[in-house]
Protein backbone atom coordinates (compact mmCIF):
# COMPACT_ATOMS: atom_id res chain seq x y z
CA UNK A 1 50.93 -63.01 12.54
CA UNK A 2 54.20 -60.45 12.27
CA UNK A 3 51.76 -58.78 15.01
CA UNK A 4 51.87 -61.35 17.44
CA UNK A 5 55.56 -62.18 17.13
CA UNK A 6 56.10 -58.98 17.81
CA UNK A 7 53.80 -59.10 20.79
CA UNK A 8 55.78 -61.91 22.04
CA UNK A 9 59.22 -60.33 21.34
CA UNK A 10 58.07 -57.44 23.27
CA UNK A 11 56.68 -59.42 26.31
CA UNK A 12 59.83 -61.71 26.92
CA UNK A 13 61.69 -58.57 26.86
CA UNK A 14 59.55 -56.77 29.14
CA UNK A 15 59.99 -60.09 31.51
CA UNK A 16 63.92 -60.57 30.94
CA UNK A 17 64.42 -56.60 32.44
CA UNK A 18 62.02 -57.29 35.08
CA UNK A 19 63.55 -60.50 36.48
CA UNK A 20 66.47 -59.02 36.15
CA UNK A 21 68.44 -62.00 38.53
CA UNK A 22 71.59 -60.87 40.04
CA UNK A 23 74.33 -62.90 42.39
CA UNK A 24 75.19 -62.11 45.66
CA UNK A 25 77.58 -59.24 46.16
CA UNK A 26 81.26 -59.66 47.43
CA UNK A 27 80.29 -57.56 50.31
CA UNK A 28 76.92 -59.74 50.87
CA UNK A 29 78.64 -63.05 50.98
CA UNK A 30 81.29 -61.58 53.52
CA UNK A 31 78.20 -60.46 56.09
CA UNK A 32 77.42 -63.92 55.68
CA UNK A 33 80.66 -65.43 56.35
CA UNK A 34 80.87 -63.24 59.20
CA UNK A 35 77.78 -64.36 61.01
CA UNK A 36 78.81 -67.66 60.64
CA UNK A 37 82.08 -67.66 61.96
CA UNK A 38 80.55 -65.44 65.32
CA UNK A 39 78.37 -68.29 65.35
CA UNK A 40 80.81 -71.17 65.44
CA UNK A 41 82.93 -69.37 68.18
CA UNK A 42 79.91 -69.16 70.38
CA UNK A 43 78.71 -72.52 69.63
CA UNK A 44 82.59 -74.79 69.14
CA UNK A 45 83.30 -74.45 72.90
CA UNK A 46 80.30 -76.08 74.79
CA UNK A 47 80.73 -78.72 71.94
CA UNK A 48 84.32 -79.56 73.09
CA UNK A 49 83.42 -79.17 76.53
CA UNK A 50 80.71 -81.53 75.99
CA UNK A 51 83.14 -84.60 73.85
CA UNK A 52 85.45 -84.20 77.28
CA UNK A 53 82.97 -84.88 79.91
CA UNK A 54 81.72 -87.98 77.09
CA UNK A 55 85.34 -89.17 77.29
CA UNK A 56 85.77 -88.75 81.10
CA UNK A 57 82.34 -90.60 81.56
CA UNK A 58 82.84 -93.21 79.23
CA UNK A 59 86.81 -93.64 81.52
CA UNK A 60 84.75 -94.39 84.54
CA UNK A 61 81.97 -96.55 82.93
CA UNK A 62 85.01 -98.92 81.30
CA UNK A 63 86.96 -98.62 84.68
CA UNK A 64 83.23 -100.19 86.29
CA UNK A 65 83.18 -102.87 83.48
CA UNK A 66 86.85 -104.08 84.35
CA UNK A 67 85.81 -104.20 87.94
CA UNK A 68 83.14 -106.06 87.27
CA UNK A 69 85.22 -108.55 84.78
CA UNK A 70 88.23 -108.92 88.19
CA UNK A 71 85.59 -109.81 90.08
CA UNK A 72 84.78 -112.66 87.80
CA UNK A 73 88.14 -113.71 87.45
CA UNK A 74 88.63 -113.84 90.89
CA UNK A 75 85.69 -116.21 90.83
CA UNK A 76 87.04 -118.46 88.75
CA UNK A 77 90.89 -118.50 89.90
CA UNK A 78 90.40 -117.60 93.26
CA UNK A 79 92.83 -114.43 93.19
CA UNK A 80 92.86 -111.06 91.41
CA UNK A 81 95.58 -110.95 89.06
CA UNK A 82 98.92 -109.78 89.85
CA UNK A 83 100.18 -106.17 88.91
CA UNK A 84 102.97 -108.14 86.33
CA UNK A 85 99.83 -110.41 84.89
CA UNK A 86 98.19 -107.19 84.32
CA UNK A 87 94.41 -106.38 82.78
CA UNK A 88 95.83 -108.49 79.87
CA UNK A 89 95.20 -111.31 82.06
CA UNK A 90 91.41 -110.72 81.44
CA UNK A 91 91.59 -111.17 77.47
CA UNK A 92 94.25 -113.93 77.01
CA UNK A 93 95.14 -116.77 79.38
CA UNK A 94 98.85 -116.14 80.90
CA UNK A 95 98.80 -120.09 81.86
CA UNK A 96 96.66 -119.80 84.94
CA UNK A 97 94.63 -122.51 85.80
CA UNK A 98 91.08 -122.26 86.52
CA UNK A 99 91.25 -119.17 83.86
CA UNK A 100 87.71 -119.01 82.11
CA UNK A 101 87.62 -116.00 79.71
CA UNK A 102 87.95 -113.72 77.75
CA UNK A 103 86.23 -111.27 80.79
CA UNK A 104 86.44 -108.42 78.47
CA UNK A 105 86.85 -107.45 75.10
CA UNK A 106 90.54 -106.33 74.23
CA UNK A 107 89.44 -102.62 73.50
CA UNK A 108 88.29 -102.24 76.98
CA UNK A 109 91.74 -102.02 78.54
CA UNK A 110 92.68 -99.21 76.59
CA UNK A 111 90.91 -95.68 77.79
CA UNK A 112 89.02 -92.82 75.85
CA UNK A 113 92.26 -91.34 75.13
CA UNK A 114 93.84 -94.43 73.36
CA UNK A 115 96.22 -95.33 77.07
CA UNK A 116 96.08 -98.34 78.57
CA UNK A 117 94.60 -98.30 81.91
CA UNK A 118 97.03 -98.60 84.69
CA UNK A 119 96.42 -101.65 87.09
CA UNK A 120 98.14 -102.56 90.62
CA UNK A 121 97.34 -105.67 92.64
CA UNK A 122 97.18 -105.09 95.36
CA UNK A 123 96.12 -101.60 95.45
CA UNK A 124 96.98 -98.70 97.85
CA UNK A 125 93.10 -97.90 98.01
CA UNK A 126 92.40 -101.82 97.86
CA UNK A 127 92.58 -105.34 96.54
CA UNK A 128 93.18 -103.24 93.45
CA UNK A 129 93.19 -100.55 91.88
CA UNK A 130 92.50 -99.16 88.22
CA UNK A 131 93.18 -96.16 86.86
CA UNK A 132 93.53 -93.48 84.19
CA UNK A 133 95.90 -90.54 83.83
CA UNK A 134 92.86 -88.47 81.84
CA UNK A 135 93.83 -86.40 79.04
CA UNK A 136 97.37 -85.34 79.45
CA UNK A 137 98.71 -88.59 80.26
CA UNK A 138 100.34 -87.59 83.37
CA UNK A 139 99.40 -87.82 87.29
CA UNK A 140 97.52 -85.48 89.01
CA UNK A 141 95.32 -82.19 86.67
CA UNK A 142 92.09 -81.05 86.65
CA UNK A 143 89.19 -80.95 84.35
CA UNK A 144 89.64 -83.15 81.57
CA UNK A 145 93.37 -84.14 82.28
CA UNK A 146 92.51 -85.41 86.20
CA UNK A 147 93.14 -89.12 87.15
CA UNK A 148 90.33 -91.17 87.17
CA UNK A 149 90.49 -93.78 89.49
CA UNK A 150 88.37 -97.32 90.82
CA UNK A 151 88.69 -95.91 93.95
CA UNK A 152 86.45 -92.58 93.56
């Protein structure tokens, strides 16, 4: 018996310098670190650039779905609504008669970028026009911060 516990003493030893288990080294973990952050600044810009053609797409899909709402308010009143009257017009009733809606839901009239879209009646490119300032907020840009307008 004091054999065999022996036996066993020496085998568990034998096994604990074998699997000898270490951590990762400082130096290890910074490789590591490394890789991933060449990674991320290889991958992070054709993700961004990708989320600003989403939000430039999704401008000009909600500038089709307001068109699409005038056109059924013209229906109903007979008349686009004024500049003052505004895309509001479209969600609440400003006390025009013949006024059927809501046309749109009230998130619609605000773009990607959290702006209300800007609305004339009439338009200089039509009976109206709708548009965003992209991005920036301001007229005019390119890329991500150029207008998008009804009449493109």
């Amino acid at each position: 018996m004091k054999f065999l516990s022996q036996y066993i003493r020496a085998k568990m030893w034998r096994r604990s310098l074998l699997s000898d288990h270490r951590g990762f080294t400082l130096v290890e973990l910074l490789v590591v670190m490394v890789i991933i952050g060449l990674l991320a600044t290889l991958v992070a810009p054709g993700l961004f650039k990708q989320l600003g053609k989403g939000q430039v797409s999704a401008a000009k899909a909600q500038i089709a779905s307001l068109e699409q709402a005038l056109d059924k308010f013209r229906l109903d009143v007979g008349r686009y609504p004024t500049t003052q009257e505004g895309l509001s017009s479209l969600v609440t009733n400003p006390g025009i008669e013949g006024w059927d809606g809501p046309y749109v839901k009230t998130g619609t009239i605000t773009d990607p970028w959290k702006r209300p879209y800007q609305y004339q009646s009439p338009g200089s490119h039509g009976e109206f026009d709708i548009f965003s300032y992209g991005r920036d907020g301001n007229p005019g840009g390119e890329g991500e911060d150029k207008d998008i307008t009804s009449w493109e």
